[in-house]
C-alpha atoms as a PDB file:
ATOM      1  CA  UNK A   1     -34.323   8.784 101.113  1.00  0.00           C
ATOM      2  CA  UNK A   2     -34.126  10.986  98.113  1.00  0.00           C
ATOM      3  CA  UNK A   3     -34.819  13.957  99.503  1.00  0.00           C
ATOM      4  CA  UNK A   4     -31.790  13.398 101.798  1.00  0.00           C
ATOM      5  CA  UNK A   5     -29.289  13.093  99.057  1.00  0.00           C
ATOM      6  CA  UNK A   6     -30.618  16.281  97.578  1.00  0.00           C
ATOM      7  CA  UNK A   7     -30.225  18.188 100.687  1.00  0.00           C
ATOM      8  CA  UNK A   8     -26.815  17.140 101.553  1.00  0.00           C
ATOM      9  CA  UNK A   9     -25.966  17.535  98.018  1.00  0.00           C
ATOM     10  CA  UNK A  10     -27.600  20.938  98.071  1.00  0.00           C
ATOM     11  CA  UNK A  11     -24.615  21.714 101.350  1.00  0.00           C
ATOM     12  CA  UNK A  12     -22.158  20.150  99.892  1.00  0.00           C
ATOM     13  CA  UNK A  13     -22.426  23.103  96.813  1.00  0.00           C
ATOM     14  CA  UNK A  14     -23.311  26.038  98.719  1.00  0.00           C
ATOM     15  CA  UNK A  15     -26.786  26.121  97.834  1.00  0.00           C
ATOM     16  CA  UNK A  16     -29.878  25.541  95.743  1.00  0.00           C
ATOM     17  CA  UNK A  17     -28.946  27.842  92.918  1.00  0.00           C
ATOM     18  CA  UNK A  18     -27.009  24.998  91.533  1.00  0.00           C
ATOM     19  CA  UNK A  19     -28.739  21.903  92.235  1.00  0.00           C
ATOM     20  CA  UNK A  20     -30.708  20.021  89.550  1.00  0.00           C
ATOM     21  CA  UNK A  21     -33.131  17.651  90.181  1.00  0.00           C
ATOM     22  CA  UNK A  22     -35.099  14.800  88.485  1.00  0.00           C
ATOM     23  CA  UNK A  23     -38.305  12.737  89.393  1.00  0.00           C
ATOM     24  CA  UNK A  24     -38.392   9.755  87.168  1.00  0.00           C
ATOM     25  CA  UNK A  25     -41.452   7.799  86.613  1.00  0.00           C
ATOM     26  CA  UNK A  26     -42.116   4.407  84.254  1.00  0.00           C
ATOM     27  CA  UNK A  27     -44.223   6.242  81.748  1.00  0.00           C
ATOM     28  CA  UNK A  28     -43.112  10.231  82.872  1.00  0.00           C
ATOM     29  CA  UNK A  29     -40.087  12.365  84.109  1.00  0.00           C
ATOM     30  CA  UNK A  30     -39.876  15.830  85.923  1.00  0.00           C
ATOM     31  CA  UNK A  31     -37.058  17.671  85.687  1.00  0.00           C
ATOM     32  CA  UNK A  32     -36.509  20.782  88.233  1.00  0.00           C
ATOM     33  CA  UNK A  33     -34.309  22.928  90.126  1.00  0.00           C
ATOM     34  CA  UNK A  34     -34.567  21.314  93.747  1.00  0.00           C
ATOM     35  CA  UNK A  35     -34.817  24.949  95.237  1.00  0.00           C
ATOM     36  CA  UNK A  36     -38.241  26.609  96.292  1.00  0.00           C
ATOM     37  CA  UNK A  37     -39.950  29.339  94.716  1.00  0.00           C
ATOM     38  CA  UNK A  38     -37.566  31.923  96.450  1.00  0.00           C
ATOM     39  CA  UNK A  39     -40.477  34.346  97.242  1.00  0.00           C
ATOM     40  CA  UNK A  40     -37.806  37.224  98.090  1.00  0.00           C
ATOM     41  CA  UNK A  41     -36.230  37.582  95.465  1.00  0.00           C
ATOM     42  CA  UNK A  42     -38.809  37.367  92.279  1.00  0.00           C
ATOM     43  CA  UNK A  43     -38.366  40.424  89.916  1.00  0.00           C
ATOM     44  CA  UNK A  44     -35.131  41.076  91.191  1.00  0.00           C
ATOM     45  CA  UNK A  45     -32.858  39.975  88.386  1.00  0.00           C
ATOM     46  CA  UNK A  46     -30.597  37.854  91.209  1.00  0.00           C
ATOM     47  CA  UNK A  47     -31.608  34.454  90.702  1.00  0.00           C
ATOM     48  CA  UNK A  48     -29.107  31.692  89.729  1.00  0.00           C
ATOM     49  CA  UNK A  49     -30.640  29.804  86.804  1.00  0.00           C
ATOM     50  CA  UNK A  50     -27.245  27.188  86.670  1.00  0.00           C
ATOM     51  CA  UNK A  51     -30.025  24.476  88.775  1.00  0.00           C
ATOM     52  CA  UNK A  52     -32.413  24.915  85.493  1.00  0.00           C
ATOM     53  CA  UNK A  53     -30.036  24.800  83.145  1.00  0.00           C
ATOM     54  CA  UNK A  54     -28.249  21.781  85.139  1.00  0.00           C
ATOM     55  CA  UNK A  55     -32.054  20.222  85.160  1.00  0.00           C
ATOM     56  CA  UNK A  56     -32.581  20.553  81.559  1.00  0.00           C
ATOM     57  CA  UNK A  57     -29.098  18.721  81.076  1.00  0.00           C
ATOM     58  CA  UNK A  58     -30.464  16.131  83.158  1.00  0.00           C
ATOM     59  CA  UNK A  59     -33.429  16.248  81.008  1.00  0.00           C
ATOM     60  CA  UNK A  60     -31.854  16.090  77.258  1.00  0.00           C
ATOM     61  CA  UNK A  61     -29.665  12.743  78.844  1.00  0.00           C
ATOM     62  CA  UNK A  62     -32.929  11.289  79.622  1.00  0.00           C
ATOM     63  CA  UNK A  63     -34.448  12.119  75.867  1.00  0.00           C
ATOM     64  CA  UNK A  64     -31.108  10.509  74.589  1.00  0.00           C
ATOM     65  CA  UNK A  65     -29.780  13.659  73.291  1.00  0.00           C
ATOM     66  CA  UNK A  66     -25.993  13.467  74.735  1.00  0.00           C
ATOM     67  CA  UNK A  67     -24.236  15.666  72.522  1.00  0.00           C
ATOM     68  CA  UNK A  68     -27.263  18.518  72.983  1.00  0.00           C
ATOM     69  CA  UNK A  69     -26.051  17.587  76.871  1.00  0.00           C
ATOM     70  CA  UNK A  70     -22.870  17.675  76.525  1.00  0.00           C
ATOM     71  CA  UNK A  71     -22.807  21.170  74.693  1.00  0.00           C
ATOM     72  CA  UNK A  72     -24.974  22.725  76.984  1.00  0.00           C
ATOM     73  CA  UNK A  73     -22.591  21.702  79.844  1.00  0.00           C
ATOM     74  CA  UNK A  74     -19.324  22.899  78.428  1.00  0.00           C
ATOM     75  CA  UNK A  75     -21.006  25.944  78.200  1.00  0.00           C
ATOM     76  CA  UNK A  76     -22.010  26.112  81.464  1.00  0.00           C
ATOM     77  CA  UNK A  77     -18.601  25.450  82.691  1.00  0.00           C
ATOM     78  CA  UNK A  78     -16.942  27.847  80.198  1.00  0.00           C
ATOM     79  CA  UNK A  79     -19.074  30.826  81.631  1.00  0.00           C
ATOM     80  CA  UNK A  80     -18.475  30.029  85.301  1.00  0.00           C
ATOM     81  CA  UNK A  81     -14.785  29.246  84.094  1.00  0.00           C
ATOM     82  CA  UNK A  82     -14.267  32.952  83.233  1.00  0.00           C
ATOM     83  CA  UNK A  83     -15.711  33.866  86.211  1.00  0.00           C
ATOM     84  CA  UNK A  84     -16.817  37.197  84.477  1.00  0.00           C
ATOM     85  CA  UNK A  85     -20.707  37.023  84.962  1.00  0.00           C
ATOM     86  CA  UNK A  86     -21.184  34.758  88.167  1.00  0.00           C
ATOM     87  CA  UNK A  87     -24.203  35.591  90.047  1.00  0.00           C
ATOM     88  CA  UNK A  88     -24.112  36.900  93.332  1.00  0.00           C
ATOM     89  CA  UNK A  89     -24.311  33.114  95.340  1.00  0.00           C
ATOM     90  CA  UNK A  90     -21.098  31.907  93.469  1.00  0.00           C
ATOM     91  CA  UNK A  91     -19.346  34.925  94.052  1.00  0.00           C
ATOM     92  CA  UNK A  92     -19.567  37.140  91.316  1.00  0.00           C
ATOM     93  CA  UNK A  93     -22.244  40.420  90.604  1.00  0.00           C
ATOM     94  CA  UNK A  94     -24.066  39.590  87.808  1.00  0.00           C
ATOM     95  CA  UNK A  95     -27.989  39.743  87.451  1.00  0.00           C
ATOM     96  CA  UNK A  96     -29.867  36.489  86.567  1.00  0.00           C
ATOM     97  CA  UNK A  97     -30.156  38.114  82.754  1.00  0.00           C
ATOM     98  CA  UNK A  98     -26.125  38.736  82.653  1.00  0.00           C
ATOM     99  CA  UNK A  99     -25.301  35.044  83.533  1.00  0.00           C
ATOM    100  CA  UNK A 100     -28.044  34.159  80.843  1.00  0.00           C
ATOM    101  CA  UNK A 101     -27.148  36.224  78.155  1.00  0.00           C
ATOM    102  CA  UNK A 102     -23.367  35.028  79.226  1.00  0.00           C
ATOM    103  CA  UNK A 103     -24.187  31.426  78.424  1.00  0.00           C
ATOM    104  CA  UNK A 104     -26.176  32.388  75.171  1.00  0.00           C
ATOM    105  CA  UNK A 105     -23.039  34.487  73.909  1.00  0.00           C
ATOM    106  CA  UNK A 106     -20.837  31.119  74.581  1.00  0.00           C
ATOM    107  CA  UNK A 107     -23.175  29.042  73.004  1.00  0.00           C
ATOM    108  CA  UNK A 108     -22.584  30.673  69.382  1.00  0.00           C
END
């Protein structure tokens, strides 16, 4: 069933770029982006990293670190709130290293 939600959550945002995803275990966790490898596009400075860096919020909630979570997010939302270094899936023209560096800057 899991799998399901994913992919209708993965529609319901316009793609995998931006979908997180977890796998939690009693003794282990996973924490991914729920898209494939994206063999087209490796090299070419395009990717979305937002589903990684949505993962790893995922991730520091599950380690109990909320306000490392919550900072990370508000960043995240600051940089797409600007709308200045989007990547090219959400609209904007930015390389995969613009959007990154973007969230570093905002992070301080």
């Amino acid at each position: 069933m899991w799998p399901l939600v994913s992919d209708l959550y993965e529609g319901l945002v316009s793609g995998l770029g931006l979908v997180p995803g977890a796998n939690l275990g009693f003794r282990c966790a996973i924490f991914k982006a729920m898209h494939g490898s994206a063999p087209d596009i490796p090299c070419k400075d395009v990717a979305n990293p937002t589903a990684l860096l949505k993962s790893a919020i995922l991730m520091l909630h599950h380690l109990d670190e909320p306000a490392a979570a919550d900072r990370v997010q508000k960043v995240l939302e600051a940089v797409y709130a600007e709308r200045k270094t989007l990547t090219g899936d959400v609209g904007g023209t930015a390389g995969t290293t613009q959007f990154a560096d973007a969230v570093l800057a905002a992070m301080g």
